[in-house]
Protein backbone atom coordinates (compact mmCIF):
# COMPACT_ATOMS: atom_id res chain seq x y z
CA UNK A 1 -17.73 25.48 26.58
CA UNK A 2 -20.14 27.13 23.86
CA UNK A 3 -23.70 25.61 24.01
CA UNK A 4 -25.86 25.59 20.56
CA UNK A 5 -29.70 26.16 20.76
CA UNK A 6 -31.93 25.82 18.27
CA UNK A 7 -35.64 26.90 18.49
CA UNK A 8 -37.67 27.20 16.23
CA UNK A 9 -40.25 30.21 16.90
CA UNK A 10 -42.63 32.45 15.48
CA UNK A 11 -42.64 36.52 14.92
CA UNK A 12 -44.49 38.15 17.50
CA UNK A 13 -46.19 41.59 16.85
CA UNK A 14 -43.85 44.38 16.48
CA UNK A 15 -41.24 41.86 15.21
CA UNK A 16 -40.08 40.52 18.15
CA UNK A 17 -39.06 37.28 19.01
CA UNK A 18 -38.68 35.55 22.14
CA UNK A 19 -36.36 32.79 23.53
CA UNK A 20 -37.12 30.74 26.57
CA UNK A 21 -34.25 28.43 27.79
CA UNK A 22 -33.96 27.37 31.84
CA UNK A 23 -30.38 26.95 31.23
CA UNK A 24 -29.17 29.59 29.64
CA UNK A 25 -27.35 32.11 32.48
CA UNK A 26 -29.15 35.03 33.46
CA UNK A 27 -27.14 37.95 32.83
CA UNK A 28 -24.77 35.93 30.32
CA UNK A 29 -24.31 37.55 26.58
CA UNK A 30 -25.39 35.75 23.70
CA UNK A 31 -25.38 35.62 20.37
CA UNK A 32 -28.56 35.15 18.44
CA UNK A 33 -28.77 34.45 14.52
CA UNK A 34 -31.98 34.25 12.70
CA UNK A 35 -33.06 32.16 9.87
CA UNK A 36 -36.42 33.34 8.12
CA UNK A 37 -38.05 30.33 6.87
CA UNK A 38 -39.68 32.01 4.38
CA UNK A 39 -38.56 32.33 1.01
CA UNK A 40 -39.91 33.86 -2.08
CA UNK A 41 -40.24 31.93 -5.20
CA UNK A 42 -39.36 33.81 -8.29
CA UNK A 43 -39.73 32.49 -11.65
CA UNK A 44 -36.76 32.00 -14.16
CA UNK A 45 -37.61 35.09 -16.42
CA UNK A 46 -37.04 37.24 -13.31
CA UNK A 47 -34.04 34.86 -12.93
CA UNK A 48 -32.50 35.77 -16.30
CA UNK A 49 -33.44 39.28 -16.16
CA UNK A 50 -31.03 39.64 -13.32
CA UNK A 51 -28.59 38.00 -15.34
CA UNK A 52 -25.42 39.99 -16.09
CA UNK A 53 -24.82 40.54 -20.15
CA UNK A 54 -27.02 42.06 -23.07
CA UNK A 55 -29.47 39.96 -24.44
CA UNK A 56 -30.23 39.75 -28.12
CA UNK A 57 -33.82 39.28 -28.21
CA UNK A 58 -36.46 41.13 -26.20
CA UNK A 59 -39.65 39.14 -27.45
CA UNK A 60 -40.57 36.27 -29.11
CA UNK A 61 -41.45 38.03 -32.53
CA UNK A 62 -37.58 39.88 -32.08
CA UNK A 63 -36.75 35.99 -32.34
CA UNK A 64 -38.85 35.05 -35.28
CA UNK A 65 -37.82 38.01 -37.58
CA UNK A 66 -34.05 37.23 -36.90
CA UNK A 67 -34.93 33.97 -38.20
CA UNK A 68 -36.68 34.41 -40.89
CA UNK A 69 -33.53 36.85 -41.87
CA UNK A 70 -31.20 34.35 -41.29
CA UNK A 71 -32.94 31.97 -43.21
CA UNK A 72 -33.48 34.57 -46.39
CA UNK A 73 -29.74 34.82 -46.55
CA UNK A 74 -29.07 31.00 -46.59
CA UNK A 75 -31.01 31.38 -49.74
CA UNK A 76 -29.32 33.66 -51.40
């Protein structure tokens, strides 16, 4: 019968971790998965940028002087 542990530790130096459990079997194999806790916030331009596609604009001014040429046609 499979046992699940969770622990929750920190990193020692070097990058090790270490697991302390009475019951687990000495000499038994295991399987270990680890879950960093950490995660690093991005913000949603560098969101977009990674977004597949061309996009039309670069810059806010790019923006403005498509409008105001959009706007010169409606006029005639």
């Amino acid at each position: 019968m499979q046992k699940t542990l969770h622990i929750r530790t920190t990193v020692l130096p070097g990058g090790r971790i270490e697991i302390v459990d009475q019951e687990l079997p000495v000499g038994e194999s295991v399987s270990v998965v680890v879950h960093s806790s950490v995660t690093k916030r991005r913000s949603a331009v560098e969101i977009l940028k990674e977004a597949p596609g061309q996009r039309l604009f670069r810059s806010a001014e790019e923006v403005e002087a498509y409008l105001k040429d959009e706007r010169a046609s409606w006029e005639g």
